[in-house]
N, C-alpha and C. Protein backbone atom coordinates (compact mmCIF):
# COMPACT_ATOMS: atom_id res chain seq x y z
N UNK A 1 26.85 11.85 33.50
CA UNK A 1 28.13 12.37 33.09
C UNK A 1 27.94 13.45 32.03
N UNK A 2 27.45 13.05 31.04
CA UNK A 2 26.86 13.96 29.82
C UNK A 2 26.29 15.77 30.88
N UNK A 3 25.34 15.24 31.82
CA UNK A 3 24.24 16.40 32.16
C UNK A 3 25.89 17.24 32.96
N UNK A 4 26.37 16.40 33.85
CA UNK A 4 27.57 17.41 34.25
C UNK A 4 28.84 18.21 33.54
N UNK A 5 28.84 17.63 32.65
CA UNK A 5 29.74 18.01 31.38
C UNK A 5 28.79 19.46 30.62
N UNK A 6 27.60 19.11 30.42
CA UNK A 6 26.97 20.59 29.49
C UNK A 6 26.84 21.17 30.51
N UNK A 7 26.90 21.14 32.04
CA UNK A 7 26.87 21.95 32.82
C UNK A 7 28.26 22.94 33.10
N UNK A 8 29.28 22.21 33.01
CA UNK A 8 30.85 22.94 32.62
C UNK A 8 30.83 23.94 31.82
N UNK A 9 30.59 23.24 30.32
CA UNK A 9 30.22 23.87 29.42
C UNK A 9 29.04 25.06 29.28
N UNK A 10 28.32 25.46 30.06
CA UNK A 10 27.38 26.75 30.77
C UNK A 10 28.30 27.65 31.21
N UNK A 11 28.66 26.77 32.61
CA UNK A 11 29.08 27.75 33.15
C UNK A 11 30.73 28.55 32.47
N UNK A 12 31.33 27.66 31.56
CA UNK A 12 32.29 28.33 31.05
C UNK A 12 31.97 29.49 29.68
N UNK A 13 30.54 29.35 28.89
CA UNK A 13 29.99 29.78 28.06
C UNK A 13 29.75 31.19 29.26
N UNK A 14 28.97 31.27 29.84
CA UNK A 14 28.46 32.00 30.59
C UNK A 14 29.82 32.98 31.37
N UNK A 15 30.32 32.67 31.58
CA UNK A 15 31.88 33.48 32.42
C UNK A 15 32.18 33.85 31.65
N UNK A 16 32.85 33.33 29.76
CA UNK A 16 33.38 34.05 28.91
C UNK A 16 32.27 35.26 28.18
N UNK A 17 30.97 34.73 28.22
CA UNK A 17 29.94 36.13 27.83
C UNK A 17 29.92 37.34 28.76
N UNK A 18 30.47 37.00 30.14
CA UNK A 18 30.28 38.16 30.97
C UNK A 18 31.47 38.68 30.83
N UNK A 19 32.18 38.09 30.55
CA UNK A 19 34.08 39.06 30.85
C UNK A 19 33.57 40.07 29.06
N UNK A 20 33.07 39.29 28.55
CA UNK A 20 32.79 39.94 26.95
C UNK A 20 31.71 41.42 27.64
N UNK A 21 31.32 41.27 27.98
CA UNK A 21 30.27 42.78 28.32
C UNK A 21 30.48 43.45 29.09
N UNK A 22 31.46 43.06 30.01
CA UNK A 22 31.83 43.98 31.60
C UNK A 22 32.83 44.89 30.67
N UNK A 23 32.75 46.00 31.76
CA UNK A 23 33.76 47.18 31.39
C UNK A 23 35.20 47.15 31.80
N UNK A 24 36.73 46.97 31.93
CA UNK A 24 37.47 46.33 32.78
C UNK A 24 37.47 46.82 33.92
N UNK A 25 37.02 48.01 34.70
CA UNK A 25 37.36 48.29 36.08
C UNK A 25 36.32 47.67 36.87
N UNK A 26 35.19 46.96 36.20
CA UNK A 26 34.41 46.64 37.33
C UNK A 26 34.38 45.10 37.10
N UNK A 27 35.44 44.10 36.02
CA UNK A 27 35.17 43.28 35.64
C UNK A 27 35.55 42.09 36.98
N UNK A 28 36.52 42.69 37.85
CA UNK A 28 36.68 41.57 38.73
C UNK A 28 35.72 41.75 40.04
N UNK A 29 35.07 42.70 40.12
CA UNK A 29 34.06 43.24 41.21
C UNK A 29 32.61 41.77 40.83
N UNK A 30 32.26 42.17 39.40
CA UNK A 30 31.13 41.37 39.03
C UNK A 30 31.45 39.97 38.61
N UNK A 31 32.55 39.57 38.56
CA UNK A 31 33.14 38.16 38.16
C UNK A 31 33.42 37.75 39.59
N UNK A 32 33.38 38.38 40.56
CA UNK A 32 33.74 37.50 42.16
C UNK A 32 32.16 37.37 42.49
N UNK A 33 31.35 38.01 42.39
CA UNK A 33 30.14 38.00 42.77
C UNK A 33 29.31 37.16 42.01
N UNK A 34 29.71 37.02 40.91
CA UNK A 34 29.09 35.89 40.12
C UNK A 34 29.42 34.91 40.20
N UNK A 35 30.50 34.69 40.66
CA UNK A 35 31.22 32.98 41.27
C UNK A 35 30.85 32.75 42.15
N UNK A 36 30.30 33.65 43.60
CA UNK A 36 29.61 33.25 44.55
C UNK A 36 28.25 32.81 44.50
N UNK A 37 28.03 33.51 43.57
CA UNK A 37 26.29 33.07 43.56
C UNK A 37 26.16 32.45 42.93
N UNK A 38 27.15 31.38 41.97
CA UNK A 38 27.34 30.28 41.26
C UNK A 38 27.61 28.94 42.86
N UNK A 39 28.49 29.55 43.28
CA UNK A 39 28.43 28.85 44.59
C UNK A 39 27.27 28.55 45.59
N UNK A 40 26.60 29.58 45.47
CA UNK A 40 25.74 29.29 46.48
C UNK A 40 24.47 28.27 45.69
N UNK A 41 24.56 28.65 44.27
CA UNK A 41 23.78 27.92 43.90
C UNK A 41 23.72 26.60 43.82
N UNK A 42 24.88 26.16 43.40
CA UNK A 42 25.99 24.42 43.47
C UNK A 42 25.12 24.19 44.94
N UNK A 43 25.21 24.60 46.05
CA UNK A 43 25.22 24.14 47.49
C UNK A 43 23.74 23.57 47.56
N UNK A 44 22.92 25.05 47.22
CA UNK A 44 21.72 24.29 46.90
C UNK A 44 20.80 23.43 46.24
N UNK A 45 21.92 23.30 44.90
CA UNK A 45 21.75 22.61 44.13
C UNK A 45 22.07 20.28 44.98
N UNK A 46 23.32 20.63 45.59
CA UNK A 46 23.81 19.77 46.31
C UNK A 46 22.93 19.34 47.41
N UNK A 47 21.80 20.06 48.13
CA UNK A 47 20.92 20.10 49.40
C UNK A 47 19.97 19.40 48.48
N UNK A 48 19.27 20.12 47.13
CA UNK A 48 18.39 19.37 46.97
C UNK A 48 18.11 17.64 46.53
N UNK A 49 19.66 17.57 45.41
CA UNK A 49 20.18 15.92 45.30
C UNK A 49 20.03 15.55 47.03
N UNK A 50 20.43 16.20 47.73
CA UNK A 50 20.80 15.48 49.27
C UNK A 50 18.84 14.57 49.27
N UNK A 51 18.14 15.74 49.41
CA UNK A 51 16.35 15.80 49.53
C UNK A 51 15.64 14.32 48.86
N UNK A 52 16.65 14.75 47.53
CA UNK A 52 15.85 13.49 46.45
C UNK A 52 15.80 11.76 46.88
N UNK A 53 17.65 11.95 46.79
CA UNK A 53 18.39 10.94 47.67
C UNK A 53 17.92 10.44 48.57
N UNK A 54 17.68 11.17 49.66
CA UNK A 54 17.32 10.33 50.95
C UNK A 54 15.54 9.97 50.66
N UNK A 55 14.62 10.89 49.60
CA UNK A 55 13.10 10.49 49.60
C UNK A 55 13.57 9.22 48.74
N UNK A 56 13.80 9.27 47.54
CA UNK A 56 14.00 8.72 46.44
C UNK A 56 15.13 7.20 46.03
N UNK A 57 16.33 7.67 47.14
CA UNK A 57 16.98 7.06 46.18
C UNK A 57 18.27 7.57 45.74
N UNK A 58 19.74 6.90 45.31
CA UNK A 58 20.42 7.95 44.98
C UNK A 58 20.13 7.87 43.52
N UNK A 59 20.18 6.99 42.86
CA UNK A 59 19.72 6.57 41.59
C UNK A 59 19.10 7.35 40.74
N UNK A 60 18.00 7.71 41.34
CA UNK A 60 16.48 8.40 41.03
C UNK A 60 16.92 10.08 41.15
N UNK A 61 17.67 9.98 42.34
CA UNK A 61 18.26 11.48 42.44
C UNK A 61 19.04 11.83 41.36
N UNK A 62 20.37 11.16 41.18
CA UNK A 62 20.95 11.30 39.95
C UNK A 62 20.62 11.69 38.10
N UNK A 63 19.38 10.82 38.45
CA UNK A 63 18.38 11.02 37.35
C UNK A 63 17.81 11.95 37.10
N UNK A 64 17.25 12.45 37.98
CA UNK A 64 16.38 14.13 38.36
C UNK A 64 17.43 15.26 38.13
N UNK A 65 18.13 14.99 38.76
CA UNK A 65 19.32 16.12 38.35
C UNK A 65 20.19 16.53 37.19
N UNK A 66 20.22 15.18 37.05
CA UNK A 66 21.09 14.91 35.88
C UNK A 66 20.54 15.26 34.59
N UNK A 67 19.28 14.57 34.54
CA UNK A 67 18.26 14.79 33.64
C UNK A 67 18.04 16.15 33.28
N UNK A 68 17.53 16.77 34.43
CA UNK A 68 17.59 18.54 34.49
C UNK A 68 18.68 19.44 33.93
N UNK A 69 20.03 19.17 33.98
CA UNK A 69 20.70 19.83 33.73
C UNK A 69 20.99 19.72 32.00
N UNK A 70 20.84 18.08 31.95
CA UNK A 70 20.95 17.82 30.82
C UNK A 70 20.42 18.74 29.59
N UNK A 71 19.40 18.77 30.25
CA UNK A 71 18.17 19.63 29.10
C UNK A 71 18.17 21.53 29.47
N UNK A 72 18.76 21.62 30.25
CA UNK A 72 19.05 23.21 30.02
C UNK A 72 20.14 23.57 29.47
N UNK A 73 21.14 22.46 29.24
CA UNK A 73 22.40 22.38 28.79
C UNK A 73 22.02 22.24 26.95
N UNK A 74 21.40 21.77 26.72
CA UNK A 74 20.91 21.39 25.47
C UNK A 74 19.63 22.35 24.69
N UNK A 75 19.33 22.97 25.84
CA UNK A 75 18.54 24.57 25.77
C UNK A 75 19.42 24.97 25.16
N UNK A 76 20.40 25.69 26.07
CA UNK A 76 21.27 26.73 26.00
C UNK A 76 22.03 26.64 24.42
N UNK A 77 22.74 25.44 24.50
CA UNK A 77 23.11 25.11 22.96
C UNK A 77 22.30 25.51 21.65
N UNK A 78 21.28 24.76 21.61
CA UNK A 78 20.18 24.95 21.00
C UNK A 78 19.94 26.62 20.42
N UNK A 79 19.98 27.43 21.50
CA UNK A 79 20.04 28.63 21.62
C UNK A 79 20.96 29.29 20.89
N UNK A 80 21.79 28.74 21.07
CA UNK A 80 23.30 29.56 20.95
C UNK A 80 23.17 28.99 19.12
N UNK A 81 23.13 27.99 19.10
CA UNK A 81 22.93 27.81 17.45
C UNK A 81 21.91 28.51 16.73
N UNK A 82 21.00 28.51 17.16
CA UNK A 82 19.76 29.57 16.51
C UNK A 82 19.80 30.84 16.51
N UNK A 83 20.77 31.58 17.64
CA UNK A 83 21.02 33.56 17.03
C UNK A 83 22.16 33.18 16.23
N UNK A 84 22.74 32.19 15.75
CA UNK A 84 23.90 32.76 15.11
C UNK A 84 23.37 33.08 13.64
């Protein structure tokens, strides 16, 4: 729950840094294209839990993933506290 939650929290960190740097005429051009490839990533992200799951376990899958996100989520933070 935690790892999917700092994952929200990315991707909403991440959408409000890009609307912050885009110029406005191209801001909905690169904000649709970045939601897709946020999409496509989710899918594969979703194929590989599928991978874990069926070798592993859903359990174990959950864990792997969860785990993973957890800690790039806690990167990113981490991050974000240290340039300020």
């Amino acid at each position: 729950m935690l790892g999917f939650g700092l994952l929200k929290l990315l991707e909403v960190a991440y959408d409000a840094r890009l609307q912050h740097e885009i110029s406005s005429h191209r801001r909905a051009t690169i904000t649709s294209v970045s939601g897709f490839i946020l999409e496509i990533l989710s899918i594969g992200l979703f194929g590989f839990f599928g991978l874990l799951a069926q070798l592993y376990g859903t359990l174990t899958a959950f864990g792997w993933i969860g785990g993973g996100v957890t800690i790039v989520g806690l990167l990113y933070i981490g991050k974000k506290f240290r340039d300020k």
